[in-house]
Each structure stands twice: as C-alpha cells, then as structure tokens.
Protein backbone atom coordinates (compact mmCIF):
# COMPACT_ATOMS: atom_id res chain seq x y z
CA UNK A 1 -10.44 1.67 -12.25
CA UNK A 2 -12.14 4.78 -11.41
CA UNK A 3 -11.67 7.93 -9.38
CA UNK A 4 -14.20 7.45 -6.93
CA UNK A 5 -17.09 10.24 -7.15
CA UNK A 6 -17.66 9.93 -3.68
CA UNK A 7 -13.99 11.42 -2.47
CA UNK A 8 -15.23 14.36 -4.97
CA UNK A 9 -18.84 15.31 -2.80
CA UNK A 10 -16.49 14.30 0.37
CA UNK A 11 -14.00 17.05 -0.29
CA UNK A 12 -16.80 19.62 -1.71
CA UNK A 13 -18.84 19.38 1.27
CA UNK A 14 -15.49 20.49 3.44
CA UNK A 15 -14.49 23.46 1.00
CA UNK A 16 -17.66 24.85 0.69
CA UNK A 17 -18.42 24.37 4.70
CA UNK A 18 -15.07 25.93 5.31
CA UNK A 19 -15.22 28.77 2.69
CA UNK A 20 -18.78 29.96 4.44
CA UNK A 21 -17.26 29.39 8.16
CA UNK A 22 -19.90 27.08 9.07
CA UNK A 23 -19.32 24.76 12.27
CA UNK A 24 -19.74 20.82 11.90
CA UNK A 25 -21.79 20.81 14.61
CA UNK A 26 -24.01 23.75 12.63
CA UNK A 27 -24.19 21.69 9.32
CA UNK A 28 -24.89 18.52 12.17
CA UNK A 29 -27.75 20.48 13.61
CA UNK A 30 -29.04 21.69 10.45
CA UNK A 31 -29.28 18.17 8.68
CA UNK A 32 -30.79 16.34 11.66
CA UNK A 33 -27.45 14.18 11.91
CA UNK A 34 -24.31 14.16 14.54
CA UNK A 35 -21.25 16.34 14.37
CA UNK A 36 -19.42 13.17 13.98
CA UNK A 37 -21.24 11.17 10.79
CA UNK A 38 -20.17 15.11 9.46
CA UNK A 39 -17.04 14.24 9.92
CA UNK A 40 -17.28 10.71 8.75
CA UNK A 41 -18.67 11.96 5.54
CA UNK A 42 -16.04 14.71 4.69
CA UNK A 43 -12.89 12.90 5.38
CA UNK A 44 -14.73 9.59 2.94
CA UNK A 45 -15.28 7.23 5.76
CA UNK A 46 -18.39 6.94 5.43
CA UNK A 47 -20.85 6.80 2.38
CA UNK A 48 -23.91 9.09 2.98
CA UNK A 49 -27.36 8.10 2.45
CA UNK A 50 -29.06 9.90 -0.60
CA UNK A 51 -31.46 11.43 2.08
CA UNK A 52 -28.23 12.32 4.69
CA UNK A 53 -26.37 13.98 1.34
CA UNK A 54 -29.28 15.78 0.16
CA UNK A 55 -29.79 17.48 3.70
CA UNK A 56 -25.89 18.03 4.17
CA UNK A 57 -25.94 20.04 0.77
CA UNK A 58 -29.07 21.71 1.93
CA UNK A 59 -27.66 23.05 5.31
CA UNK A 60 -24.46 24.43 3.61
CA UNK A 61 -26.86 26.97 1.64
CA UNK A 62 -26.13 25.99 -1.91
CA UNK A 63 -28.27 25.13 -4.73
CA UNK A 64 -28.01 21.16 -5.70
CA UNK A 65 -27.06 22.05 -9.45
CA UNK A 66 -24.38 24.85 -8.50
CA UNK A 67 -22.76 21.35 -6.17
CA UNK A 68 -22.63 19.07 -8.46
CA UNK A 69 -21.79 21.10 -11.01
CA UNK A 70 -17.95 20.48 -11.15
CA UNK A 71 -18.12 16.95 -10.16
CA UNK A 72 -17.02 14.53 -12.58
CA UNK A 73 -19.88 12.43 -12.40
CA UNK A 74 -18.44 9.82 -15.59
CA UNK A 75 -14.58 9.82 -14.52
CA UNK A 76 -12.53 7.95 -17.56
CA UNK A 77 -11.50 4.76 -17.02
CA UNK A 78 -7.58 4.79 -16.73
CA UNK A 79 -5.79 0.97 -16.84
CA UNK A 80 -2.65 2.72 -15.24
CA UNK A 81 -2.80 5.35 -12.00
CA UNK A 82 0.23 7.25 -11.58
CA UNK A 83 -0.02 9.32 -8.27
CA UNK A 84 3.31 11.54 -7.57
CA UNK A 85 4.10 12.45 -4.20
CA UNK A 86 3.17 16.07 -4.62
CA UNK A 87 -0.54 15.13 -5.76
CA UNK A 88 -0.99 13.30 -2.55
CA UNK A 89 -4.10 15.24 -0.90
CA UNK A 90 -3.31 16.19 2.81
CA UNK A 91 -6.28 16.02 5.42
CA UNK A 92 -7.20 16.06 9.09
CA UNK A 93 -9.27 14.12 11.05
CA UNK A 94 -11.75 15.78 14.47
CA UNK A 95 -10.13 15.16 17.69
CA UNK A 96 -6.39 13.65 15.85
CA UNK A 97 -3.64 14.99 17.83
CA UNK A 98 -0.23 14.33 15.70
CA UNK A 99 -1.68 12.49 13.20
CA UNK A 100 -1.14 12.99 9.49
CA UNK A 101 -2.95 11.82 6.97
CA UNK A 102 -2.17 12.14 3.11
CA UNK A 103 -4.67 10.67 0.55
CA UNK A 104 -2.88 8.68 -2.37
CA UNK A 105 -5.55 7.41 -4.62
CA UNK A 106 -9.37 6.63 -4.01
CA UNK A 107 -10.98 4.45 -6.76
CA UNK A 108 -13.62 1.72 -7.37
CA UNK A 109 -13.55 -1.81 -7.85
CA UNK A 110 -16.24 -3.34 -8.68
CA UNK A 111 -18.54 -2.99 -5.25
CA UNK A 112 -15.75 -2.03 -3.31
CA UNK A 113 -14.94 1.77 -2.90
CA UNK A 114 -11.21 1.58 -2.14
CA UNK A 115 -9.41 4.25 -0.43
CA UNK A 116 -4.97 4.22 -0.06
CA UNK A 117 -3.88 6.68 2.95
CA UNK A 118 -0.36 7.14 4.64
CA UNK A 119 -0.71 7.80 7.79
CA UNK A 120 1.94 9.00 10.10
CA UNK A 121 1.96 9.55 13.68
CA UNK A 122 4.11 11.85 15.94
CA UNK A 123 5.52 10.43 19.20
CA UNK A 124 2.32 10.85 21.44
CA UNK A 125 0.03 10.76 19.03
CA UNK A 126 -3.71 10.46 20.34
CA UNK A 127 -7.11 10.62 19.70
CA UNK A 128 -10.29 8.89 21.13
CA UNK A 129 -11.73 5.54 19.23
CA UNK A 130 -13.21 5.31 15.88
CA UNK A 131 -15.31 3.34 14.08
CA UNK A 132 -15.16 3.12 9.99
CA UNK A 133 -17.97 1.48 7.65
CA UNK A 134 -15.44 -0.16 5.80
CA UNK A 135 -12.45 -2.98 6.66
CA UNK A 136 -8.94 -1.32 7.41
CA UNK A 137 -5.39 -2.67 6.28
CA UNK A 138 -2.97 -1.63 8.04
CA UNK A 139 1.20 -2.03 6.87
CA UNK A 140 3.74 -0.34 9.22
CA UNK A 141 6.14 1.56 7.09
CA UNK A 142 8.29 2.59 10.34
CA UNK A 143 8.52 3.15 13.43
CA UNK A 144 6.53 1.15 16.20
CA UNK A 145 2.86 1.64 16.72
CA UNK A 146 0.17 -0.03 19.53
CA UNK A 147 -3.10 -0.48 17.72
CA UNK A 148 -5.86 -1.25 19.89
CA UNK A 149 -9.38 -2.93 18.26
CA UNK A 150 -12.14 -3.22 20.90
CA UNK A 151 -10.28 -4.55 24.31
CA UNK A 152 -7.20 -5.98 22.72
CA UNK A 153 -4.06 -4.25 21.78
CA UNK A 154 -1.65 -5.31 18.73
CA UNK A 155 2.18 -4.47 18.94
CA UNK A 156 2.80 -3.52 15.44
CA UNK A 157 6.47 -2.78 13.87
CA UNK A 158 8.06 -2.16 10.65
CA UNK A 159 7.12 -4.66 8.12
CA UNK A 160 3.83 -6.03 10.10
CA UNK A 161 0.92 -5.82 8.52
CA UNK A 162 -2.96 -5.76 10.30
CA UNK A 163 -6.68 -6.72 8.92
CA UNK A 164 -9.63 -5.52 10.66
CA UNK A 165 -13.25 -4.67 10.57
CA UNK A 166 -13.58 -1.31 11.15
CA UNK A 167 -17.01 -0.71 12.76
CA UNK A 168 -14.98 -2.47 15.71
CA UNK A 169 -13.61 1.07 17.80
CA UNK A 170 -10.26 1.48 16.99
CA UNK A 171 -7.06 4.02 17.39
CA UNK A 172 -3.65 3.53 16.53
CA UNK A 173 -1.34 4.80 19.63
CA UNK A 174 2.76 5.97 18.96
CA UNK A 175 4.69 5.14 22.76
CA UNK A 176 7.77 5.64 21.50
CA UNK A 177 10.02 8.74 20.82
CA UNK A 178 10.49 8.25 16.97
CA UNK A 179 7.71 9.11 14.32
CA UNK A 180 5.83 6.09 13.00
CA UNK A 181 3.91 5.83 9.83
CA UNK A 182 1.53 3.11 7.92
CA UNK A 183 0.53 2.69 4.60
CA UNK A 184 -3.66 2.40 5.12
CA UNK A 185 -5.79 1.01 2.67
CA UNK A 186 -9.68 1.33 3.25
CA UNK A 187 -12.40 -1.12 1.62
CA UNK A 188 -15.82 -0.18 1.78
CA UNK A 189 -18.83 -1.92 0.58
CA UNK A 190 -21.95 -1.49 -0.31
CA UNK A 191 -23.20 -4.30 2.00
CA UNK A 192 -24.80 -3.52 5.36
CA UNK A 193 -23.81 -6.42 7.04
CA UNK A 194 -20.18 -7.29 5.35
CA UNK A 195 -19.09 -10.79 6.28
CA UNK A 196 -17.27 -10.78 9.87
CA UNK A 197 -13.05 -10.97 9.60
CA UNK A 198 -11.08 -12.08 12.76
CA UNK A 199 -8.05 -9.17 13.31
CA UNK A 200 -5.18 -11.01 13.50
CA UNK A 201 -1.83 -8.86 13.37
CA UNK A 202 0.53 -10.73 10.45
C-alpha cells in the first residue's frame, strides 16, 4: 500500500490558496475551470487532468519546482497502516452545513485510489447534491441518516451499509434530533467509463 500522492497536491493546492487569500472562484477563473471541479480537486474527489493541475498551480502564483518540492513523490511501501485518532486529517466541504468530515487513510491499490472518511452529520445537516468520480461505500456507524441517489431515497440506520456510483447526484440528509455518522470509503479509478453498479442499500 501506498500513501496516495494525489491527497498530497490535494491538500497543497488548499494551503497554499488559503495562505495567499485567494478565492476558489479566483483560482476557477484563473485556470479556465469551475469553482466547483476547485473544490473537487482540493478535498481529493476528483483526480485532475495533467493540463487542469498544471493551470491550478499556475493561478496560485507559485513556481512548479517550489510545489512539488515537499511532495513525496516515491512514498515507502508500508505492509501495516496504523492511523491513530489524533492523525485523522479534518476537512470541509463548499456549501456542507453540519457536516464533518475527518480523513483516515488515503492509499493505492493497484488502479484504484482508495480514500477512508468518517463522516458525521449534525441534526439538520444539509447541503445541495454532489457528484464524485469515484464509487462511494457507505456504513452507518450511528444514528439514522436519509441518503438520496438521483430520485430515490434510502433509509439508512446503524449497521446498514450502501454501494453506489457516485457520478449519480447524491447527499446524505440527518431528520432526526441525534447526530449521525458513517464510516465512507471512496474508490476511484482510472477508468472513464467504470462499469455501472445498481445502489442497493444492504
């Protein structure tokens, strides 16, 4: 297993962005993309083109060598990940009222960049519809949560699991009073056109 390189660029492109108080509409509008791929990019749900990269890095002012220059391009291979609670890596999402996201690991298996969130949602919890490039499990660790995929909505509690593709719109939505949470693991691929999965909640 590796520590995927990508989660590196993904969280450089935020710090550096942030440190020079640049919008993500002005990196958008500087790199010829929308304010949401932006997004997509520097919370890792999406992989950037080479072109898309080289024109986000470009926009944010800073020399290609000075970037990549601490980024462990040739991460060691470990046979054992160990991730304590305290290394977890907290991040937001655009738009995500009441949701909290903590990053556990982020690796590669063979073609398949892998990505293990907990996600927990406050009572009320909202935000509009996304769309990831990759397909989404989904394992309710408490609480109750609606998900809705497309024009169909999943009642989903403690101990149910859910399987999607993720390019299908999607938002997970907390009803209840009590604070929910979900272990989410994320598996992109290099394909374009990944072979179709039917969502069926388990």
């Amino acid at each position: 297993m590796k520590e995927n390189v990508l989660l590196q660029i993904s969280n450089k492109l935020r710090e550096v962005r942030k440190s020079k108080s640049i919008t993500l509409q002005e990196v958008a509008e500087n790199s010829g993309v929308t304010r949401s791929l932006v997004s997509q990019i520097e919370n890792s749900r999406t992989v950037p083109s080479l072109l898309v990269l080289m024109n986000l890095i470009k926009s944010l002012g800073i020399d290609l060598n000075d970037f990549f220059n601490d980024i462990n391009l040739n991460p060691p291979e470990e046979k054992v990940v160990v991730r304590h609670k305290e290394q977890y890596h907290a991040f937001e999402k655009e738009n995500a009222v009441g949701f909290k996201y903590q990053r556990i690991l982020t690796t590669q298996l063979g073609d398949f960049h892998v990505d293990v969130v907990l996600l927990t949602l406050e009572p009320g919890a909202s935000r509009p519809p996304i769309s990831t490039d990759a397909f989404e499990l989904k394992f309710i660790t408490a609480g109750e949560v609606e998900y809705k995929i497309g024009e169909k909505t999943y009642t989903l509690k403690q101990g149910d699991t859910l399987f999607f593709d993720g390019r299908d719109p999607h938002v997970p939505i907390n009803k209840t009073q009590e604070q929910a949470s979900m272990l989410v693991i994320y598996f992109f691929n290099e394909l374009k056109e990944p072979i179709k999965q039917k969502s069926e909640a388990i």
